[in-house]
C-alpha atoms as a PDB file:
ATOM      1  CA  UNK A   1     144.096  80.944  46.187  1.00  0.00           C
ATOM      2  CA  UNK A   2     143.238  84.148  47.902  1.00  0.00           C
ATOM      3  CA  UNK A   3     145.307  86.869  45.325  1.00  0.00           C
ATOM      4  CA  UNK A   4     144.603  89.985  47.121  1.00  0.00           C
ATOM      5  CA  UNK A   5     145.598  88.511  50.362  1.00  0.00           C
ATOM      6  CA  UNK A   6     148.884  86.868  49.214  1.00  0.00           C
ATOM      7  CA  UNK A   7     149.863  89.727  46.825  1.00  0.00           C
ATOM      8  CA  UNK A   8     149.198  92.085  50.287  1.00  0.00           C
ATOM      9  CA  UNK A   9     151.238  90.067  52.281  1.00  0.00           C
ATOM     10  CA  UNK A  10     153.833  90.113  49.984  1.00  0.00           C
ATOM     11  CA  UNK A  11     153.838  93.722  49.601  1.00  0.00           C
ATOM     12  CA  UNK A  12     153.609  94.319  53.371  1.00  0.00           C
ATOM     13  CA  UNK A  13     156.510  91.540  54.209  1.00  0.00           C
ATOM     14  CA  UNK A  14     158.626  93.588  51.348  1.00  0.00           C
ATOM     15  CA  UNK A  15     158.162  96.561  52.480  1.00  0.00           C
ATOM     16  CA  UNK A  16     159.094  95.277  56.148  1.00  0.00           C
ATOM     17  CA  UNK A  17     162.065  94.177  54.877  1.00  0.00           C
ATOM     18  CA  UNK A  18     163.144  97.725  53.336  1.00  0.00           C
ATOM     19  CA  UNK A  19     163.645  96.295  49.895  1.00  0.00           C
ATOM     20  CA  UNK A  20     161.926  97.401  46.551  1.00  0.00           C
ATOM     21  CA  UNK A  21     159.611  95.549  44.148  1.00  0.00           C
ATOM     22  CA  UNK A  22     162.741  95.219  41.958  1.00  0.00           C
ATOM     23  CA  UNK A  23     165.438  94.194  44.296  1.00  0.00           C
ATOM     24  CA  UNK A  24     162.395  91.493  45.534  1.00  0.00           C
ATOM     25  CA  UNK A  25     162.252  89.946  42.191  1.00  0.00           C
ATOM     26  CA  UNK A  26     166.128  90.175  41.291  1.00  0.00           C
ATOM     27  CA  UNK A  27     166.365  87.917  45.191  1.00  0.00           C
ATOM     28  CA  UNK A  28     163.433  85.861  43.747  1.00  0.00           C
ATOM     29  CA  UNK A  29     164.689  85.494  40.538  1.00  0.00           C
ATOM     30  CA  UNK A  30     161.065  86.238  38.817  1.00  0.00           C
ATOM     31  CA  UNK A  31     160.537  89.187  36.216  1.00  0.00           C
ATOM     32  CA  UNK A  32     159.691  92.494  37.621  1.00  0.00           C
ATOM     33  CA  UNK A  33     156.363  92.750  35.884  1.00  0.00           C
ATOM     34  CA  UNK A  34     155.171  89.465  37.309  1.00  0.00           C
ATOM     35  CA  UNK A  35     155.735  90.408  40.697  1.00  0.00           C
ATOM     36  CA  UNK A  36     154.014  93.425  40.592  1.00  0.00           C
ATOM     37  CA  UNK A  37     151.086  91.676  39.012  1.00  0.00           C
ATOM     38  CA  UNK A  38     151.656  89.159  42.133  1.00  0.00           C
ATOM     39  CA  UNK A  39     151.597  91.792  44.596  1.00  0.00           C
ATOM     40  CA  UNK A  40     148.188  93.788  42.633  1.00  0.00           C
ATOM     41  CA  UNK A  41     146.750  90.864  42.785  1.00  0.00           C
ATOM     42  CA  UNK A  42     146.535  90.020  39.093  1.00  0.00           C
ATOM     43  CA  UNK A  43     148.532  87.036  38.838  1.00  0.00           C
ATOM     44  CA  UNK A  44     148.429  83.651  40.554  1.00  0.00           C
ATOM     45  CA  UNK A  45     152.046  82.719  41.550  1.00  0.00           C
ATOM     46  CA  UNK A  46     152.573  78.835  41.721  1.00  0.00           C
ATOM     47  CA  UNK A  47     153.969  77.570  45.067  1.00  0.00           C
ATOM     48  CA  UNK A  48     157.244  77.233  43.441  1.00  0.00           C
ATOM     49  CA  UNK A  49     157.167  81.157  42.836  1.00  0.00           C
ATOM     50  CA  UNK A  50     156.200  81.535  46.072  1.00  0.00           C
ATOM     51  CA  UNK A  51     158.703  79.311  47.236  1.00  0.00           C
ATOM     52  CA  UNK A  52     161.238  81.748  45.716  1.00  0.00           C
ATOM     53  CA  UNK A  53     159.595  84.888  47.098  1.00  0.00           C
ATOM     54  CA  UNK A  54     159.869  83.244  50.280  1.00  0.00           C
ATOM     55  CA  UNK A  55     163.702  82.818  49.752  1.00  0.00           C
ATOM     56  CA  UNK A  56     163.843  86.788  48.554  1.00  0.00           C
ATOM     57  CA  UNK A  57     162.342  88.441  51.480  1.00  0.00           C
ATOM     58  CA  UNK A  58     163.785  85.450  53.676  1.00  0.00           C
ATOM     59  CA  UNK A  59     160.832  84.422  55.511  1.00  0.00           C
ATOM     60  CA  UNK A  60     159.151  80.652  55.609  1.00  0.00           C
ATOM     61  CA  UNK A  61     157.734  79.685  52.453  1.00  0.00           C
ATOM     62  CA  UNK A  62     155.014  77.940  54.600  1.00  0.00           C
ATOM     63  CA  UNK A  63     153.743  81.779  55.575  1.00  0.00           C
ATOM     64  CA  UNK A  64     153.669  82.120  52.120  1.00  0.00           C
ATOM     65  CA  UNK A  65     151.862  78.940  51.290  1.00  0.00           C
ATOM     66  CA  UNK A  66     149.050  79.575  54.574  1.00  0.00           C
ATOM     67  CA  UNK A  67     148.070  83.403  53.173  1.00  0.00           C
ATOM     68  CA  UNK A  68     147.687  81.822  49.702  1.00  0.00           C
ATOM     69  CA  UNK A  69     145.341  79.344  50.993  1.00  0.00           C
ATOM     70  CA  UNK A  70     147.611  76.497  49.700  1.00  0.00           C
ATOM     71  CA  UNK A  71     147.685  75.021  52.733  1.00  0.00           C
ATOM     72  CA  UNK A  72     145.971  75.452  56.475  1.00  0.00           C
ATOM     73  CA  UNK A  73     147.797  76.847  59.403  1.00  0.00           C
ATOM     74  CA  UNK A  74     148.564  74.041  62.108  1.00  0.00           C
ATOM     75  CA  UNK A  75     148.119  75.941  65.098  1.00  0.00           C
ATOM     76  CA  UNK A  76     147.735  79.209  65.947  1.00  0.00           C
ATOM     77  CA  UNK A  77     150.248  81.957  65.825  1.00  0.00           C
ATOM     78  CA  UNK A  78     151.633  82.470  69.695  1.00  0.00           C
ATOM     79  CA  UNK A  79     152.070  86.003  70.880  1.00  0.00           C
ATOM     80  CA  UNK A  80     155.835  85.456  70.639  1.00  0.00           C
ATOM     81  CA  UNK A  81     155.077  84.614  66.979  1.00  0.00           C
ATOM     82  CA  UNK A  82     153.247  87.484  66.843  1.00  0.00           C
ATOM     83  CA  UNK A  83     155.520  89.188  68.386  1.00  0.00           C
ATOM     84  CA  UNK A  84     158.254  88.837  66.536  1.00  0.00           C
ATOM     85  CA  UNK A  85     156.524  88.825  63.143  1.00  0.00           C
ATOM     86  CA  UNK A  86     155.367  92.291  64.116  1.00  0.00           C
ATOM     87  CA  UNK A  87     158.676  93.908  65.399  1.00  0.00           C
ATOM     88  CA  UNK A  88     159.615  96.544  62.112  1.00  0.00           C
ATOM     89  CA  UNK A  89     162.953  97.475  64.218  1.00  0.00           C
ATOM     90  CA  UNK A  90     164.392  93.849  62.944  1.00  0.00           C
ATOM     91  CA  UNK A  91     165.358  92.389  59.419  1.00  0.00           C
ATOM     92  CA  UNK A  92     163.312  90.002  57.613  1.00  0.00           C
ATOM     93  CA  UNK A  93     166.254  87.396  58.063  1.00  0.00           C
ATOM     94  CA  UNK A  94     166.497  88.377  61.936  1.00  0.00           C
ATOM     95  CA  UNK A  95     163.197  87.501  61.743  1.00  0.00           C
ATOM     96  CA  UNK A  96     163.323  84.191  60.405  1.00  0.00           C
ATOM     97  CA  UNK A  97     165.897  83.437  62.726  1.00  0.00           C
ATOM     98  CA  UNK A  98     164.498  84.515  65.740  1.00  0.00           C
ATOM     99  CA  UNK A  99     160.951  82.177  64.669  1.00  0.00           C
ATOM    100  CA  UNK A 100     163.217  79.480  63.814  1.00  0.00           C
ATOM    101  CA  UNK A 101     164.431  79.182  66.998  1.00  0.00           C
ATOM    102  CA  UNK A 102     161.097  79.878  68.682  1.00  0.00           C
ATOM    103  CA  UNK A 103     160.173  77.190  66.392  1.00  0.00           C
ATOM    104  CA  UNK A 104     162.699  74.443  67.301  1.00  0.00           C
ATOM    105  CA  UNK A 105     162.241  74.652  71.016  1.00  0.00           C
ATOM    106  CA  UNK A 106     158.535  74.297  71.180  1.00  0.00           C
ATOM    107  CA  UNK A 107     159.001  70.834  68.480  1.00  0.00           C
ATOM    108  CA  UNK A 108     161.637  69.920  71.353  1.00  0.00           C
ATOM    109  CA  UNK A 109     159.126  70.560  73.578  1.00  0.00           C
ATOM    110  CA  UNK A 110     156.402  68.712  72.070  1.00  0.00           C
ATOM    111  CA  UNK A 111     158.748  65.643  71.688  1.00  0.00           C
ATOM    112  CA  UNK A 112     159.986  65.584  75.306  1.00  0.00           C
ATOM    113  CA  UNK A 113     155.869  65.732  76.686  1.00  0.00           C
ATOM    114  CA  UNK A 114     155.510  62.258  74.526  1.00  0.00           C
ATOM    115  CA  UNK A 115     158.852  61.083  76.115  1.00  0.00           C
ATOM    116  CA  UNK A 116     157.796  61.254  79.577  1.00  0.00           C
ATOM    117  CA  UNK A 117     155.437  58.428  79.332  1.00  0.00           C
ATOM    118  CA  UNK A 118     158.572  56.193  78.536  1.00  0.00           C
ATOM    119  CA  UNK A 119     161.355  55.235  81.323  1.00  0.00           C
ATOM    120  CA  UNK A 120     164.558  57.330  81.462  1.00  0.00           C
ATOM    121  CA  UNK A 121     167.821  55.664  82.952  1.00  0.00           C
ATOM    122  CA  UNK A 122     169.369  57.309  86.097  1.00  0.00           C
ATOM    123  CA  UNK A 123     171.807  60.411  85.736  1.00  0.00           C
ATOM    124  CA  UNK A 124     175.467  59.943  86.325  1.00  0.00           C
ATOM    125  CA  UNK A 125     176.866  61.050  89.541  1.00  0.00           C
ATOM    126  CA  UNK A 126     178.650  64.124  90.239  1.00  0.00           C
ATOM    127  CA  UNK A 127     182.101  64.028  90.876  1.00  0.00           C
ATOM    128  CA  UNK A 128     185.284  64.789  89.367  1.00  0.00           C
ATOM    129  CA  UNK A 129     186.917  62.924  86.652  1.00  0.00           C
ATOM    130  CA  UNK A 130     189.998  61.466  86.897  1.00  0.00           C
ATOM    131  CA  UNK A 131     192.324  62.723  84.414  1.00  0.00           C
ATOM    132  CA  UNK A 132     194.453  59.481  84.099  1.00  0.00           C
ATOM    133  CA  UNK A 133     191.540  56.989  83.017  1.00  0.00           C
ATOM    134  CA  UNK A 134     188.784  59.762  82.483  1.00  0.00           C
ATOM    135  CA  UNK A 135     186.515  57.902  85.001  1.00  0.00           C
ATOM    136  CA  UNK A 136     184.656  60.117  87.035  1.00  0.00           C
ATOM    137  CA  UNK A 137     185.426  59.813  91.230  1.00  0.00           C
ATOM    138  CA  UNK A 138     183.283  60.464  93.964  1.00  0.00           C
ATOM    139  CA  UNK A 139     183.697  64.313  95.297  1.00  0.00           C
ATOM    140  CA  UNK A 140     186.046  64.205  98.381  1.00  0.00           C
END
């Protein structure tokens, strides 16, 4: 585990987010003088700790886990990613949001591309449905 780089990123992501080192570790629900030894560097945090930071400065706990070197980044970052992750003029939790979202549609994405190979039935046809059975009727 990389401290410097984690305890940086936590620093930087905190300070993004406009809260202190002590309103970060009420959130987190860890001691004051551990996160600042987290953020210096000092201390190793455990990916449950980091899980909790995550929750805190409500960002993904798998950002978390990739700058500790717990785990290796899938793919790289898009510049919508990027993007976003960089914007200072949104909260943390907009921020979250916003990748979430980002997130979902490319995973839809993904799944649709290996969908194509497989046959789809045929599309309804247009028309109007009939209020008395709820069957739809040709357009007149």
């Amino acid at each position: 585990m990389e401290l410097p780089k984690i305890g940086s990123y936590i620093r930087e992501q905190r300070q993004q987010a406009k809260i202190s080192l002590r309103q970060l570790a009420a959130q987190a629900g860890v001691s004051f003088p551990y996160l600042s030894q987290v953020e210096r560097g000092v201390r190793k945090p455990s990916a449950e700790i980091l899980n909790q930071i995550a929750k805190g400065l409500q960002i993904s706990a798998q950002a978390l886990y990739v700058q500790a070197g717990l785990i290796e980044e899938r793919e790289p970052d898009s510049d919508v990613l990027t993007a976003i992750r960089a914007d200072v003029t949104i909260s943390g939790r907009q921020r979250q949001v916003l990748i979430d979202i980002y997130e979902s549609f490319r995973r839809e994405n993904r799944a649709a591309s290996t969908d194509e190979a497989q046959p789809t039935t045929p599309a309804e046809p247009l028309g109007a449905v009939n209020s008395q059975n709820g069957h739809a009727t040709p357009e007149g």
